[in-house]
N, C-alpha and C. Protein backbone atom coordinates (compact mmCIF):
# COMPACT_ATOMS: atom_id res chain seq x y z
N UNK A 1 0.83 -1.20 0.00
CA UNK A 1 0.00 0.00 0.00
C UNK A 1 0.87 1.26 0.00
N UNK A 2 1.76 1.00 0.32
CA UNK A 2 2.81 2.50 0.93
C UNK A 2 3.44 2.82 -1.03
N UNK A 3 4.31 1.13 -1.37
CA UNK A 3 3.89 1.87 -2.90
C UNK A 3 3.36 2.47 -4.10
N UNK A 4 2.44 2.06 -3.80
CA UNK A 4 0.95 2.77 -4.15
C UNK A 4 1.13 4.24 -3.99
N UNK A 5 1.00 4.43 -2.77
CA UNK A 5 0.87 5.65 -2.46
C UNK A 5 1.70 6.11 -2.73
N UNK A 6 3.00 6.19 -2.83
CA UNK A 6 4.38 6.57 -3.41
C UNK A 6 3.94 6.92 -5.07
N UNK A 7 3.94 5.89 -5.59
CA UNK A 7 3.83 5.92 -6.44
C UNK A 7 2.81 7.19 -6.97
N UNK A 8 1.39 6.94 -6.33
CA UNK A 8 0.60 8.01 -6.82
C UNK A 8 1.14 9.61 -6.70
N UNK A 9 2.00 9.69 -5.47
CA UNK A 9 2.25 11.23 -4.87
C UNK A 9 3.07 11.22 -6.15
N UNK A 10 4.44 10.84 -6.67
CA UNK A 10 5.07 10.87 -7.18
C UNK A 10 4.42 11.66 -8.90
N UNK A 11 3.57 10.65 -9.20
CA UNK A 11 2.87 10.79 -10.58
C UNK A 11 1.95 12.09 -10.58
N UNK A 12 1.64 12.48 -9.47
CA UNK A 12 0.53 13.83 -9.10
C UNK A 12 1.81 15.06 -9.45
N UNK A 13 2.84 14.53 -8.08
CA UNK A 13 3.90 15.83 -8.44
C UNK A 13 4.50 15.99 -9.73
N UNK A 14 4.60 14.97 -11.07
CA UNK A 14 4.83 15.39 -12.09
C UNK A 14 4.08 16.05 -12.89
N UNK A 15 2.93 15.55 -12.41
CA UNK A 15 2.03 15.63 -13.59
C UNK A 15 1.90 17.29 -14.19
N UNK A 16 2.28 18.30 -13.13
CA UNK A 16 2.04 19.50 -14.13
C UNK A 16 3.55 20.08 -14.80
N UNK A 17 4.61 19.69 -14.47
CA UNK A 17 5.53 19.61 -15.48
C UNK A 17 5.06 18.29 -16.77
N UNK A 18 4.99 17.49 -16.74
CA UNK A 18 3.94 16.83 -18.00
C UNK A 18 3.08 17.86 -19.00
N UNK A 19 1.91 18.34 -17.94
CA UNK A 19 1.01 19.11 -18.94
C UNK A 19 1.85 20.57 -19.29
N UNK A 20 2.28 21.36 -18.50
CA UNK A 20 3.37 22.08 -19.17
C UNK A 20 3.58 22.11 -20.34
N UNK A 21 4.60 20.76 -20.49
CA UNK A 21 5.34 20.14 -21.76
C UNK A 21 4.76 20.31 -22.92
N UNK A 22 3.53 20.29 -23.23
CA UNK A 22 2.58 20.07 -23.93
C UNK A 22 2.37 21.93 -24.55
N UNK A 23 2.57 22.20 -26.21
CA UNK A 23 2.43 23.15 -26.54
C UNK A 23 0.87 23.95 -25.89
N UNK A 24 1.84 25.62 -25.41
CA UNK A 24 0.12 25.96 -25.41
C UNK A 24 -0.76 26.28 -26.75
N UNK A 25 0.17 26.02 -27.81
CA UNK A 25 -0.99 26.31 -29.42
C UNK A 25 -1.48 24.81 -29.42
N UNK A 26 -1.40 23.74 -28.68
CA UNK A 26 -2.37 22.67 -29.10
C UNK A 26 -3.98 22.61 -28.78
N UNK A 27 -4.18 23.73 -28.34
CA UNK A 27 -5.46 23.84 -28.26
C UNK A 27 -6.02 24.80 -29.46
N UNK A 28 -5.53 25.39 -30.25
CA UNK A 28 -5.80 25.56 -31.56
C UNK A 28 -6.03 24.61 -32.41
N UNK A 29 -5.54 23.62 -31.38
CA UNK A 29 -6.38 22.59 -32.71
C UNK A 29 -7.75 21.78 -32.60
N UNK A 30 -8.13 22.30 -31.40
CA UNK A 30 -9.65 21.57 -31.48
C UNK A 30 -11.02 22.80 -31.75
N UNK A 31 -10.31 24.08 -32.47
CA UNK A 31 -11.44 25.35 -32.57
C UNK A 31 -11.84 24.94 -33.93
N UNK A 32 -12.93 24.98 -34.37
CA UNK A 32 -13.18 25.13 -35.88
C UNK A 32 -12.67 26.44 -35.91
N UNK A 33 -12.37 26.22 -37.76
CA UNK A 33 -11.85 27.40 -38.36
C UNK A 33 -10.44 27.04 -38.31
N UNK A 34 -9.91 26.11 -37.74
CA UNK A 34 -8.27 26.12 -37.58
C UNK A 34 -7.69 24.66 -38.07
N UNK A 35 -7.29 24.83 -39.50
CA UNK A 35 -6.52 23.60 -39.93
C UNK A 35 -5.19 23.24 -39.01
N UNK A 36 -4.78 22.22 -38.44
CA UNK A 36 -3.59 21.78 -38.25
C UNK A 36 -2.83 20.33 -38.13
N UNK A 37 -1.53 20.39 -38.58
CA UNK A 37 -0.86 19.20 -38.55
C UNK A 37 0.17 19.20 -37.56
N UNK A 38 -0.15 18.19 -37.11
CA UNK A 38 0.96 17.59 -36.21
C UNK A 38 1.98 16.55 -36.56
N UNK A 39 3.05 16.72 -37.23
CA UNK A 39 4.42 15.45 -37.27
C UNK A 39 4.95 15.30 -35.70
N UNK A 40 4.97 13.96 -35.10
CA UNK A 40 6.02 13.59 -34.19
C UNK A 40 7.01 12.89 -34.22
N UNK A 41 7.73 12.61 -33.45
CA UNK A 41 9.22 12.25 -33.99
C UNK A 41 8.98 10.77 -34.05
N UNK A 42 8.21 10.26 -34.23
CA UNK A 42 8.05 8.69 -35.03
C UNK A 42 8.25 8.51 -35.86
N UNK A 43 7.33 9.63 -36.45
CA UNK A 43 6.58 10.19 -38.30
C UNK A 43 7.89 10.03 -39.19
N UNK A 44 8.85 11.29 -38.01
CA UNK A 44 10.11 11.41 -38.92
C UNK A 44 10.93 10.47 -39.31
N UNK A 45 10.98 9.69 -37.61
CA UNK A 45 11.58 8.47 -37.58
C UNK A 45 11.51 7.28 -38.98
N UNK A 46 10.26 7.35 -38.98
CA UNK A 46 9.48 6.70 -40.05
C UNK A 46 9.71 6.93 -41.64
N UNK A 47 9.82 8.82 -41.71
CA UNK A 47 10.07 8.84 -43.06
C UNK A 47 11.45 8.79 -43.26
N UNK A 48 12.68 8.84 -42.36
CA UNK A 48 13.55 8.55 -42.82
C UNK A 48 14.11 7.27 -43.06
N UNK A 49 13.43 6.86 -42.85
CA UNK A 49 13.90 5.37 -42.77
C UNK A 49 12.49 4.86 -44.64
N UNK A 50 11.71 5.16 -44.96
CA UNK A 50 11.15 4.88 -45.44
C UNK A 50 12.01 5.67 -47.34
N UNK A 51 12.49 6.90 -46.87
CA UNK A 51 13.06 8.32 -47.63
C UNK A 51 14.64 7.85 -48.57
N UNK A 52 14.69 5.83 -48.57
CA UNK A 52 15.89 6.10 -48.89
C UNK A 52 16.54 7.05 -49.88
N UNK A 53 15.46 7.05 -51.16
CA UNK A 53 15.65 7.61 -52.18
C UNK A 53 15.95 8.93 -52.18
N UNK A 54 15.76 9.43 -51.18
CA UNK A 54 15.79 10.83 -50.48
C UNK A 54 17.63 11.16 -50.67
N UNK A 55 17.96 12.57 -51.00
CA UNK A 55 18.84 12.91 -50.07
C UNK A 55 19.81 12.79 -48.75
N UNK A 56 20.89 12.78 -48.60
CA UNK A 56 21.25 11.97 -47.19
C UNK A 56 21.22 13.74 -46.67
N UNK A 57 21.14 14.82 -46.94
CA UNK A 57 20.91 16.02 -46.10
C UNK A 57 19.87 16.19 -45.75
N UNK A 58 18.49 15.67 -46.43
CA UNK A 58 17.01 15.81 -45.53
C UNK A 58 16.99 14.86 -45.12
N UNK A 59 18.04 13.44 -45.00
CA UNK A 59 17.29 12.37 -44.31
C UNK A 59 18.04 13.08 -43.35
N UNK A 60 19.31 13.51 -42.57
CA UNK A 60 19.72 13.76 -41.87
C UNK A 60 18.59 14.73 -40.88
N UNK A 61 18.44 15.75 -41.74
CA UNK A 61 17.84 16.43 -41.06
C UNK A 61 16.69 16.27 -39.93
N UNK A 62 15.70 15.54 -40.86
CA UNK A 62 14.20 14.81 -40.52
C UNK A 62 14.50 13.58 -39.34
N UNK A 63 16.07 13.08 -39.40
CA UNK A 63 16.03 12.43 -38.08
C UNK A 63 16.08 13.18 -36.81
N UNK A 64 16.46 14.53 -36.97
CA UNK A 64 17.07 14.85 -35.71
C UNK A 64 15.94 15.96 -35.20
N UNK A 65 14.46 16.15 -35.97
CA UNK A 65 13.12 16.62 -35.54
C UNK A 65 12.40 15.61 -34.78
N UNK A 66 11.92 16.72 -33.46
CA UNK A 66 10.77 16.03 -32.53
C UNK A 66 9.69 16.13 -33.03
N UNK A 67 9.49 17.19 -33.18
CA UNK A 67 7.71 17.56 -33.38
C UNK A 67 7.75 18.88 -34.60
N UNK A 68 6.74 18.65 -35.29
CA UNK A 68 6.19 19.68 -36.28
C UNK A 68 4.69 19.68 -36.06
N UNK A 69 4.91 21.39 -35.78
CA UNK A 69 3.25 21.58 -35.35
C UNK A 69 3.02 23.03 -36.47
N UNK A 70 2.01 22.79 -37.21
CA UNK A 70 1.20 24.14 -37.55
C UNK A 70 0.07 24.28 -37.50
N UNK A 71 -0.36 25.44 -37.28
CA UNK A 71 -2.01 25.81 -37.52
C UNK A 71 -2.21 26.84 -37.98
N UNK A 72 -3.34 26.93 -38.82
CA UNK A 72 -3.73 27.95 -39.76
C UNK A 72 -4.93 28.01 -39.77
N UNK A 73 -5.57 29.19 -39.73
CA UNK A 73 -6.37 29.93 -40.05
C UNK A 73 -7.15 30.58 -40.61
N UNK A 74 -8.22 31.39 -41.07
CA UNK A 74 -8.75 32.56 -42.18
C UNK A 74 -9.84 33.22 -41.28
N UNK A 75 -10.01 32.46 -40.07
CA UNK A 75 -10.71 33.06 -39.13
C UNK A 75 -10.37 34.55 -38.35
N UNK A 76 -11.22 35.58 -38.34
CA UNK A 76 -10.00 36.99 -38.07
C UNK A 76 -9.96 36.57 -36.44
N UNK A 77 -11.39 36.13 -36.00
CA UNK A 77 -11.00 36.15 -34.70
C UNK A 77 -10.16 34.95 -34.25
N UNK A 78 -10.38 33.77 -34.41
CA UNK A 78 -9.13 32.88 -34.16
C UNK A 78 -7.19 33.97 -34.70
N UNK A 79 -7.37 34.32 -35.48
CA UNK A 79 -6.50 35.08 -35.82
C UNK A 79 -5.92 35.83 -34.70
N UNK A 80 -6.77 36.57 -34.00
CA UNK A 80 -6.69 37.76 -33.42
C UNK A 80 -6.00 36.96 -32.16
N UNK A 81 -6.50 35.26 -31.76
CA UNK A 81 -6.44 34.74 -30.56
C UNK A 81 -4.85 34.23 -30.45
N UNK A 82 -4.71 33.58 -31.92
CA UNK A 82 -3.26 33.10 -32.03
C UNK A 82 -1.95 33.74 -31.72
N UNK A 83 -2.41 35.12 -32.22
CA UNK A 83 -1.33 36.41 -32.49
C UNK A 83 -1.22 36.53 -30.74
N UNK A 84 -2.22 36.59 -30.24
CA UNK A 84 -2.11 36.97 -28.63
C UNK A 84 -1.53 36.18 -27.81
N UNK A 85 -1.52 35.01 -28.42
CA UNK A 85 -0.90 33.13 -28.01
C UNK A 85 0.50 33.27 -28.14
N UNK A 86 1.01 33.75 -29.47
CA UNK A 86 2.01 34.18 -29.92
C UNK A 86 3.00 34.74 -28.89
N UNK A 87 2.15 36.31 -29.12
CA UNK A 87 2.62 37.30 -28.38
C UNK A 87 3.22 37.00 -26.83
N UNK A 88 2.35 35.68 -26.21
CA UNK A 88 2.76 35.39 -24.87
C UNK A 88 3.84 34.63 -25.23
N UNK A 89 3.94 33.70 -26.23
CA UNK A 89 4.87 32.50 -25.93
C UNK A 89 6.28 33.26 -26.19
N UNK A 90 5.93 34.45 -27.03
CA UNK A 90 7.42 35.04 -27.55
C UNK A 90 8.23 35.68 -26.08
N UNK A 91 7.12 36.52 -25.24
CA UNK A 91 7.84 36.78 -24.37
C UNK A 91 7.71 36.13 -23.00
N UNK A 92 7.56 35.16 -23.14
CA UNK A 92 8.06 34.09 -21.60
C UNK A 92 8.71 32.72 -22.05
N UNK A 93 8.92 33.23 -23.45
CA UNK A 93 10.15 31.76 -24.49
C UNK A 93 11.56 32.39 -23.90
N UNK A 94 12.31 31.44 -24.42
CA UNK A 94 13.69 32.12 -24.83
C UNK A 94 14.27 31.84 -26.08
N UNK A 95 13.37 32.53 -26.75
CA UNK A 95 13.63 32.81 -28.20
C UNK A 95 13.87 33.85 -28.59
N UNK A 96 14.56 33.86 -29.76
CA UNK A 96 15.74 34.79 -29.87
C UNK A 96 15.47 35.57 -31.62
N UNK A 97 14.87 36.64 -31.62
CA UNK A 97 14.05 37.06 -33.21
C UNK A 97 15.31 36.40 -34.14
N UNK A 98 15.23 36.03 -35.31
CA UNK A 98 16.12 35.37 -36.58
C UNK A 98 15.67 36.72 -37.55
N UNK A 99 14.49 37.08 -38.16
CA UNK A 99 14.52 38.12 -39.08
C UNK A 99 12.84 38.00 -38.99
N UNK A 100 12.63 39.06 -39.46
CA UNK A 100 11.43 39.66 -39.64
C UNK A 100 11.44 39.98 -41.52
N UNK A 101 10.06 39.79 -41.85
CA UNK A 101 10.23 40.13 -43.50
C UNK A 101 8.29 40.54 -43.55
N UNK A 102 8.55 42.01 -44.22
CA UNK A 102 7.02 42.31 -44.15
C UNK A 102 7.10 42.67 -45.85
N UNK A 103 5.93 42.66 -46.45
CA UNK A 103 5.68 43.39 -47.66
C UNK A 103 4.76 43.80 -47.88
N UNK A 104 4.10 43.46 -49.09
CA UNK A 104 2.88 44.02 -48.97
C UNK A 104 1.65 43.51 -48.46
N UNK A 105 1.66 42.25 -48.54
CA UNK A 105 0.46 41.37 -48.34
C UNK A 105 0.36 40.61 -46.67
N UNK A 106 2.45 39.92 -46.79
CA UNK A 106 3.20 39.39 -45.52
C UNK A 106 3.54 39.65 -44.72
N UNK A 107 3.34 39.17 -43.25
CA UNK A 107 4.26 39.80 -42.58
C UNK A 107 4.45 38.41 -41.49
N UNK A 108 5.76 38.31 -41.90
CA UNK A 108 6.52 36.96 -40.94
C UNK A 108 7.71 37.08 -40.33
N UNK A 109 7.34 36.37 -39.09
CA UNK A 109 8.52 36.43 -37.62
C UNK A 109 8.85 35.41 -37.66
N UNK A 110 10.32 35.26 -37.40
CA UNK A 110 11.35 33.76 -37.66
C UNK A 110 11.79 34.44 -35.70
N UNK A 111 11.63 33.32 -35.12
CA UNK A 111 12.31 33.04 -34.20
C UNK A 111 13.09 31.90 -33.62
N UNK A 112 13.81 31.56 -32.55
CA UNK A 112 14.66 30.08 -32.34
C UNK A 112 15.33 29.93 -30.80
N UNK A 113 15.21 29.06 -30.88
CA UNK A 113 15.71 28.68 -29.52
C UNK A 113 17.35 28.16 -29.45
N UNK A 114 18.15 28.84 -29.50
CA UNK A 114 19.27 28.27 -29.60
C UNK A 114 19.50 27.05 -29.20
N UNK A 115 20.32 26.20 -29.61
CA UNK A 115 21.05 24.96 -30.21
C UNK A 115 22.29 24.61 -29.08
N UNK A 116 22.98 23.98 -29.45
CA UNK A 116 24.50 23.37 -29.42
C UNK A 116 25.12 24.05 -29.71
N UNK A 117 24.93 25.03 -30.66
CA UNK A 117 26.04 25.87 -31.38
C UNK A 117 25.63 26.67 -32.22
N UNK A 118 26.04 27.52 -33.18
CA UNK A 118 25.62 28.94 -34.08
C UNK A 118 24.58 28.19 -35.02
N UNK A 119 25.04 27.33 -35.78
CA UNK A 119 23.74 26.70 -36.91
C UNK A 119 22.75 25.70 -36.19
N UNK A 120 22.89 25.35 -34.90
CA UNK A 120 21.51 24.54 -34.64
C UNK A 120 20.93 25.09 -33.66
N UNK A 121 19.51 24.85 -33.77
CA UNK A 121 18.63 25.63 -32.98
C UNK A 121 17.95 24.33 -32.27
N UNK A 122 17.32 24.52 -30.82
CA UNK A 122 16.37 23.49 -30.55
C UNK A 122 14.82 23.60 -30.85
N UNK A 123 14.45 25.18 -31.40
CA UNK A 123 13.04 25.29 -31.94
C UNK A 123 13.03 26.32 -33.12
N UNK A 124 12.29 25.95 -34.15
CA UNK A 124 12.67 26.77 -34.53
C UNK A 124 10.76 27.85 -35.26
N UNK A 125 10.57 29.11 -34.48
CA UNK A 125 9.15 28.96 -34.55
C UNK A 125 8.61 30.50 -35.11
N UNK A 126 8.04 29.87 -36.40
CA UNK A 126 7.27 31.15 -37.40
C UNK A 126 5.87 31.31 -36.75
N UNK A 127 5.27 32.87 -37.45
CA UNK A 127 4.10 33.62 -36.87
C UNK A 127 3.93 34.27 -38.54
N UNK A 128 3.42 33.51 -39.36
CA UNK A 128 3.15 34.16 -40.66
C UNK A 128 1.64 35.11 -40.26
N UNK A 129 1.54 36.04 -41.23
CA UNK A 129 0.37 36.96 -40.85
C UNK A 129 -0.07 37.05 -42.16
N UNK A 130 -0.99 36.85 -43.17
CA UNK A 130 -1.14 37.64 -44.59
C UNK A 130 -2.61 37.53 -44.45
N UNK A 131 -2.86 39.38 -45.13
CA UNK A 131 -4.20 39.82 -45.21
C UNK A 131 -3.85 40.77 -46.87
N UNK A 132 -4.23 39.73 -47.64
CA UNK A 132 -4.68 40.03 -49.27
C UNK A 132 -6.06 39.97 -49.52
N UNK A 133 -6.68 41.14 -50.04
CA UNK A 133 -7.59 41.25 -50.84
C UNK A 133 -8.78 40.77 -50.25
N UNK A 134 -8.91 41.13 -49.28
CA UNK A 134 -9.83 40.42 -48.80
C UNK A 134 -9.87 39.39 -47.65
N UNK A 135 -8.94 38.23 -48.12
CA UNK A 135 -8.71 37.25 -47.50
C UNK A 135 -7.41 37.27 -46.34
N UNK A 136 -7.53 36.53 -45.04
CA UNK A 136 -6.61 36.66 -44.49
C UNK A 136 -6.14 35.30 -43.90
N UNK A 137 -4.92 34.87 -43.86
CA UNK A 137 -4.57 33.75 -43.32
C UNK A 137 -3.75 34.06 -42.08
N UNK A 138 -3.12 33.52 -41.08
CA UNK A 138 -2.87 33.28 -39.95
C UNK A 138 -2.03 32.39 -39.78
N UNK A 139 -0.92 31.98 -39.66
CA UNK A 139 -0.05 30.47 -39.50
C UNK A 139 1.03 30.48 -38.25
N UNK A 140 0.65 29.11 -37.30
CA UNK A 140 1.96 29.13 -36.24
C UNK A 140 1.88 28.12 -36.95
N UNK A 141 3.89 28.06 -36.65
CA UNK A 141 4.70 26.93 -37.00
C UNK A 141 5.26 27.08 -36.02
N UNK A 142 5.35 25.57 -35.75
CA UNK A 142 6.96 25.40 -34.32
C UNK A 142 7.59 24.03 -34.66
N UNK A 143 8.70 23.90 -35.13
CA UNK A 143 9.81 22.71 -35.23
C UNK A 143 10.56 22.67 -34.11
N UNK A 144 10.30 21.62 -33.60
CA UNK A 144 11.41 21.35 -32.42
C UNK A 144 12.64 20.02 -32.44
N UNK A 145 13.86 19.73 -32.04
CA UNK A 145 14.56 18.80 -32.41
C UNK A 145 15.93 19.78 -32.30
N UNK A 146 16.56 19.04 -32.78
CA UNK A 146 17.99 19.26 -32.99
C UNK A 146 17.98 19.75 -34.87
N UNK A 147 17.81 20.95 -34.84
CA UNK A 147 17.57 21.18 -35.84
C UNK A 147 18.96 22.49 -36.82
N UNK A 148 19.79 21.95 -38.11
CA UNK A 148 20.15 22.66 -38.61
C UNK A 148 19.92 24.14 -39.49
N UNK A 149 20.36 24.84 -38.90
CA UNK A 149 19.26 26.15 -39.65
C UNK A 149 19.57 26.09 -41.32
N UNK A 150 20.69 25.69 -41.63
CA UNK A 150 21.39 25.81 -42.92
C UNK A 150 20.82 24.47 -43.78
N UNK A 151 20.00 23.75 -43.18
CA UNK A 151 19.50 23.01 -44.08
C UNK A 151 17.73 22.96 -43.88
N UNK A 152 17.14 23.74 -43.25
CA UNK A 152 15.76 24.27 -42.75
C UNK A 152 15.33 24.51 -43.88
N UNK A 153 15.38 25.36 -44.62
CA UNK A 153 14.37 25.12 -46.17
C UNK A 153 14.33 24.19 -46.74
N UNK A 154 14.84 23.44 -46.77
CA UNK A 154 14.87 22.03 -47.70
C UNK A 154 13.54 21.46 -47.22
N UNK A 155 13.67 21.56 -45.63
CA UNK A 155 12.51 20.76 -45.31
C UNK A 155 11.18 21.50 -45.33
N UNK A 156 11.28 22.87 -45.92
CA UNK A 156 10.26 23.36 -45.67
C UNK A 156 9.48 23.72 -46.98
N UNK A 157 10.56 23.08 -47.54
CA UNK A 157 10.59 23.26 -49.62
C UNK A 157 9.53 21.96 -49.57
N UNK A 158 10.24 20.91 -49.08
CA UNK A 158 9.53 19.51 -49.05
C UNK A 158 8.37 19.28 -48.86
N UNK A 159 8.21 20.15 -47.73
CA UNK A 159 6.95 20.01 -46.98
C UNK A 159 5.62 21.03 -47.79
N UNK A 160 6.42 21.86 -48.34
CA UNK A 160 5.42 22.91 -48.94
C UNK A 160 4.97 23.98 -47.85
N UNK A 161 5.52 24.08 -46.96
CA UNK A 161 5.19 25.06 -45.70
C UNK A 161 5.66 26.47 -45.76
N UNK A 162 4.62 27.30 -45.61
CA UNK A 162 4.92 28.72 -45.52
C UNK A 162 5.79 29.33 -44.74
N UNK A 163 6.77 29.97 -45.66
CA UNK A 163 7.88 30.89 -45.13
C UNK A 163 9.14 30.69 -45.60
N UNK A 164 9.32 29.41 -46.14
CA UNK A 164 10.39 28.32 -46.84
C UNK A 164 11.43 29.73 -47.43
N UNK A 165 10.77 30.67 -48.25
CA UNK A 165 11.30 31.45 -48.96
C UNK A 165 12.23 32.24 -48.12
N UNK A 166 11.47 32.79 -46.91
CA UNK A 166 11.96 33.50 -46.66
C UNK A 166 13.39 33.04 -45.58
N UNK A 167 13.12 31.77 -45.11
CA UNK A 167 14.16 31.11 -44.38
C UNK A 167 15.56 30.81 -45.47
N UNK A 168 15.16 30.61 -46.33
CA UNK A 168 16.80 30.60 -48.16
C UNK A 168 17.43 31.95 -48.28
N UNK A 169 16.93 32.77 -47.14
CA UNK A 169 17.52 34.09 -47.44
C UNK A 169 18.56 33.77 -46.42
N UNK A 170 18.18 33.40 -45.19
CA UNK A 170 19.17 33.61 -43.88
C UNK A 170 20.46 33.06 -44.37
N UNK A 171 21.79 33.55 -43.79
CA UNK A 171 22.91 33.24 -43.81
C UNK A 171 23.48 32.62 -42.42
């Protein structure tokens, strides 16, 4: 009985470092109005191993990702909610701005969690904004892993994921 009880105190005192752990944009994914995908590091596990034909620089890469999360939007008010989601995670993260790129339509924030060293990051997490003509989209992205910045578009070329462009600029 005493392990038991051990046991339970034990599993109680983790449990909110557990839920913690757990992105606060994953609840963007149960609002209508909000497309999102989740890759976990199985997936990757999975496609690299599946990817022989692949490249050995994106298989590399795709092994050393935990999680790929995005969600998107056209909703203004989900919009309005994300940006505010954003806005918190940017300043109680320790993430570090990479570049900003606005134009006419765009406007996207590259941020990261530093790495091991100058080219790897441990997150690496966009806030696309575009309001064209009418229409407006909304996008968080967050890559987490052991991730090379110098080979980050490839996978984002691959994937077809917004911002790809603007990440082939960074040096």
């Amino acid at each position: 009985m005493k392990i038991k009880n051990l046991i339970l105190g034990l599993l109680l005192s983790v449990a909110p470092f557990v839920s913690q752990a757990q992105s606060q944009f994953d609840r963007f994914e149960d609002i209508d109005g909000v497309s999102s995908v989740i890759v976990n590091q199985k997936a990757f596990e999975l496609m690299s191993k599946i990817g022989a034909e692949t490249d050995d620089e994106y298989l590399d890469l795709i092994k050393n990702i935990n999680t790929l999360k995005v969600f998107a939007t056209e909703d203004k008010n989900v919009a309005k909610q994300m940006r505010a989601e954003a806005d918190s995670y940017l300043k109680s993260g320790k993430l570090v701005e990479l570049m900003r790129v606005k134009d006419e339509n765009d406007n996207v924030k590259i941020y990261v969690k530093e790495g091991s060293n100058e080219n790897f990051v441990k997150e690496l997490f966009m806030f696309v904004n575009n309001a064209s003509d009418g229409d407006h989209e909304t996008v968080i992205i967050s890559l987490t892993g052991n991730i090379d910045l110098r080979q980050v578009s490839k996978l984002t070329d691959k994937m077809d994921l917004p911002g790809g462009d603007e990440l082939k600029k960074v040096k």
